[in-house]
C-alpha atoms as a PDB file:
ATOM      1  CA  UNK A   1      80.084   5.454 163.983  1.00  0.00           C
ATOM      2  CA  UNK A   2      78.423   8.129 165.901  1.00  0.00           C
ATOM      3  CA  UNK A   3      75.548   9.526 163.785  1.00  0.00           C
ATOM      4  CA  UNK A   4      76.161  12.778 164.749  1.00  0.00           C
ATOM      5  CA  UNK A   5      79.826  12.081 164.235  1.00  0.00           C
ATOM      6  CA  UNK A   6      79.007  10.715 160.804  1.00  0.00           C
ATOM      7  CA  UNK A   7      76.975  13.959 159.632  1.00  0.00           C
ATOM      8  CA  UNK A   8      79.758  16.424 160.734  1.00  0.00           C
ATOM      9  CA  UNK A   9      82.342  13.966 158.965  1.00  0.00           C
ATOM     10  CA  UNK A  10      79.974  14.475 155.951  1.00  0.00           C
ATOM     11  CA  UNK A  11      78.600  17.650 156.266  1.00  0.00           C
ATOM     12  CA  UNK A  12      82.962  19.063 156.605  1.00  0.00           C
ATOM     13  CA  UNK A  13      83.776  17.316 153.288  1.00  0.00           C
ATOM     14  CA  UNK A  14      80.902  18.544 151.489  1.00  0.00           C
ATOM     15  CA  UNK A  15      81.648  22.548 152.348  1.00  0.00           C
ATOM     16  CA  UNK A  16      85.725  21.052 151.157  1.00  0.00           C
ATOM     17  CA  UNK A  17      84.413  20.150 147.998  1.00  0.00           C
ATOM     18  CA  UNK A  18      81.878  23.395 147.993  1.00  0.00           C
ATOM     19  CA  UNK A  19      84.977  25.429 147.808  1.00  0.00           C
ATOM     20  CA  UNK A  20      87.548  23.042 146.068  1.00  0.00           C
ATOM     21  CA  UNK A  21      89.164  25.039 142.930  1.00  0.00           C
ATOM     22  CA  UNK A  22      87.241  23.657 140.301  1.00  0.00           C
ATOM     23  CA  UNK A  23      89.241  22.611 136.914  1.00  0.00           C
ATOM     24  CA  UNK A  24      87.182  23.310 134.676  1.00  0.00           C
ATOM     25  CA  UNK A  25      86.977  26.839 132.642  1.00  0.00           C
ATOM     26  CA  UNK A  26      84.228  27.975 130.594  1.00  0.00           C
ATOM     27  CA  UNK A  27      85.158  30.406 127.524  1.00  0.00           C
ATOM     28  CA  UNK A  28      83.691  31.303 124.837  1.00  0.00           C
ATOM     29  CA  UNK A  29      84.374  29.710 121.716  1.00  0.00           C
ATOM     30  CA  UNK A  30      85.716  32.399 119.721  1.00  0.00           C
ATOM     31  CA  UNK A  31      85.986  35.668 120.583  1.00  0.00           C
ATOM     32  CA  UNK A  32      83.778  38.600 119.620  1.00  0.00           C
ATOM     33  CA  UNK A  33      82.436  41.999 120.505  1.00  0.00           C
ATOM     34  CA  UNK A  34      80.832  41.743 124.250  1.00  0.00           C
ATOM     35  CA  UNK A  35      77.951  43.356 122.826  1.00  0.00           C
ATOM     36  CA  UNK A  36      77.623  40.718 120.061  1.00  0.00           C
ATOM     37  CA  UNK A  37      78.036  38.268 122.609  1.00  0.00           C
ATOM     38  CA  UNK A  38      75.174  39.311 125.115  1.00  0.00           C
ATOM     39  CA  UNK A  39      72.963  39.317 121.991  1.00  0.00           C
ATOM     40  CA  UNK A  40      73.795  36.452 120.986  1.00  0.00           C
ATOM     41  CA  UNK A  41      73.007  36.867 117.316  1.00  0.00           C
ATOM     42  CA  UNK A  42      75.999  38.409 115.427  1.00  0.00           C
ATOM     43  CA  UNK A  43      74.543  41.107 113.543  1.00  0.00           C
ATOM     44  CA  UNK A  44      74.550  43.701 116.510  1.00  0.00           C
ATOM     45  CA  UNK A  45      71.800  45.697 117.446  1.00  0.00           C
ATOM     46  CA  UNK A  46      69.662  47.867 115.361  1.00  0.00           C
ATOM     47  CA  UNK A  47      68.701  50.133 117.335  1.00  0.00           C
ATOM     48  CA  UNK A  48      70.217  50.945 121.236  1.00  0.00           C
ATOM     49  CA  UNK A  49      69.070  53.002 123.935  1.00  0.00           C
ATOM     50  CA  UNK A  50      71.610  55.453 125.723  1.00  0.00           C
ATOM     51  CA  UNK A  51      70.657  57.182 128.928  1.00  0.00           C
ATOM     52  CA  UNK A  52      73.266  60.101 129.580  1.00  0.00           C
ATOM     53  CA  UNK A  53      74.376  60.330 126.086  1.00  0.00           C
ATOM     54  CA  UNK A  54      75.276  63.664 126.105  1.00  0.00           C
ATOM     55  CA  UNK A  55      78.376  63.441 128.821  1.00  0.00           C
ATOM     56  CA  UNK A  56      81.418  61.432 129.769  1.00  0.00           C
ATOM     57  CA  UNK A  57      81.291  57.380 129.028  1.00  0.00           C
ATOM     58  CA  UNK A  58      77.871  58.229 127.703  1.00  0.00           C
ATOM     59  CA  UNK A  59      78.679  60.191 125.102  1.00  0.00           C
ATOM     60  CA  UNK A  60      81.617  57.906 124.050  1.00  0.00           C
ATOM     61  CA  UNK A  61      79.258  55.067 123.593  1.00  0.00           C
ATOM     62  CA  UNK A  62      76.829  57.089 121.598  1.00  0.00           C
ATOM     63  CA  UNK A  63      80.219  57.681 119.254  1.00  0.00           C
ATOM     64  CA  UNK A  64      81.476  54.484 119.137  1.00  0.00           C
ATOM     65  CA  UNK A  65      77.694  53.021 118.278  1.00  0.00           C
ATOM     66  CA  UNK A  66      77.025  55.481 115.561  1.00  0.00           C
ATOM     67  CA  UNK A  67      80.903  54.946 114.017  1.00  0.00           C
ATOM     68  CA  UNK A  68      79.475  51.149 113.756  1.00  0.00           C
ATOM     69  CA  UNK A  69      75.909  52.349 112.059  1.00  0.00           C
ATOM     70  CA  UNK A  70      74.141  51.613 115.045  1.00  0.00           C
ATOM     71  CA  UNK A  71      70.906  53.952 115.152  1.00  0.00           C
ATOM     72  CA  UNK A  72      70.694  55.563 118.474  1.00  0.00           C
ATOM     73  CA  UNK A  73      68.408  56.974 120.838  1.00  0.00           C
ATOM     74  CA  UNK A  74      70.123  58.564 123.720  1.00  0.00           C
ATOM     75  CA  UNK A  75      68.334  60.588 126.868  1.00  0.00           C
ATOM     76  CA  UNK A  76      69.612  64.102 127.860  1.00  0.00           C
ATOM     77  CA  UNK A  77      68.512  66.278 130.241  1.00  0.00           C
ATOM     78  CA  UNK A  78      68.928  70.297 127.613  1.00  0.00           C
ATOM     79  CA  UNK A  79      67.781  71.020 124.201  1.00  0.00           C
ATOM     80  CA  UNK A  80      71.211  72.049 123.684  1.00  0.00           C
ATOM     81  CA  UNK A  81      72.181  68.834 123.841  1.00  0.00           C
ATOM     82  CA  UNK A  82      69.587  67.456 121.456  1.00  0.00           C
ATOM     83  CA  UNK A  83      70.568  70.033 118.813  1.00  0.00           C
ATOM     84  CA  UNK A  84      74.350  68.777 119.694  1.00  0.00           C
ATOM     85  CA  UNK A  85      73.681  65.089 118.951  1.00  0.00           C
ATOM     86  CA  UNK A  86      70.886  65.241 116.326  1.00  0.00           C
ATOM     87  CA  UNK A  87      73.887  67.792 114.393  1.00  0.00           C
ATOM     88  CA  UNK A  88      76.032  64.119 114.667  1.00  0.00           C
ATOM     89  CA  UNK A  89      76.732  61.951 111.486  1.00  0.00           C
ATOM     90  CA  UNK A  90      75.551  58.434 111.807  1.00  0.00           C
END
């Protein structure tokens, strides 16, 4: 066979198998918090970081980390809004 021939012939499968639907499927073992997950340790964090805390999807993750007893230190941009979330419970 050609050697040219013989590296298209070779070259075509390869980019097939490149893009072949592969069978197998990684998941996780059991399921758990995608936060917990990242971490990889279990306990969640101690302490988490929040920039725009004050608005929107922000401010619901600043809620839903502080309903969990997550200590939180989020970024605004007003002092109104540092009075507003240092008044919080958590």
């Amino acid at each position: 066979m050609n050697p040219i021939r013989l590296f298209l012939t070779a070259a075509s499968l390869a980019a097939a198998a490149a893009f072949a639907p592969s069978k197998t499927v990684l998941r996780p073992a059991h399921q758990t918090s995608s936060a917990l997950y990242v971490q990889g340790q279990g306990d969640g964090y101690k302490k988490v970081f929040v920039a725009g805390g004050s608005k929107g999807v922000g401010r619901l993750v600043v809620d839903k980390l502080l309903s969990e007893g997550t200590d939180v230190v989020a970024l605004v941009r007003s002092d109104e809004k540092v009075e507003e979330l240092s008044a919080l419970e958590g």
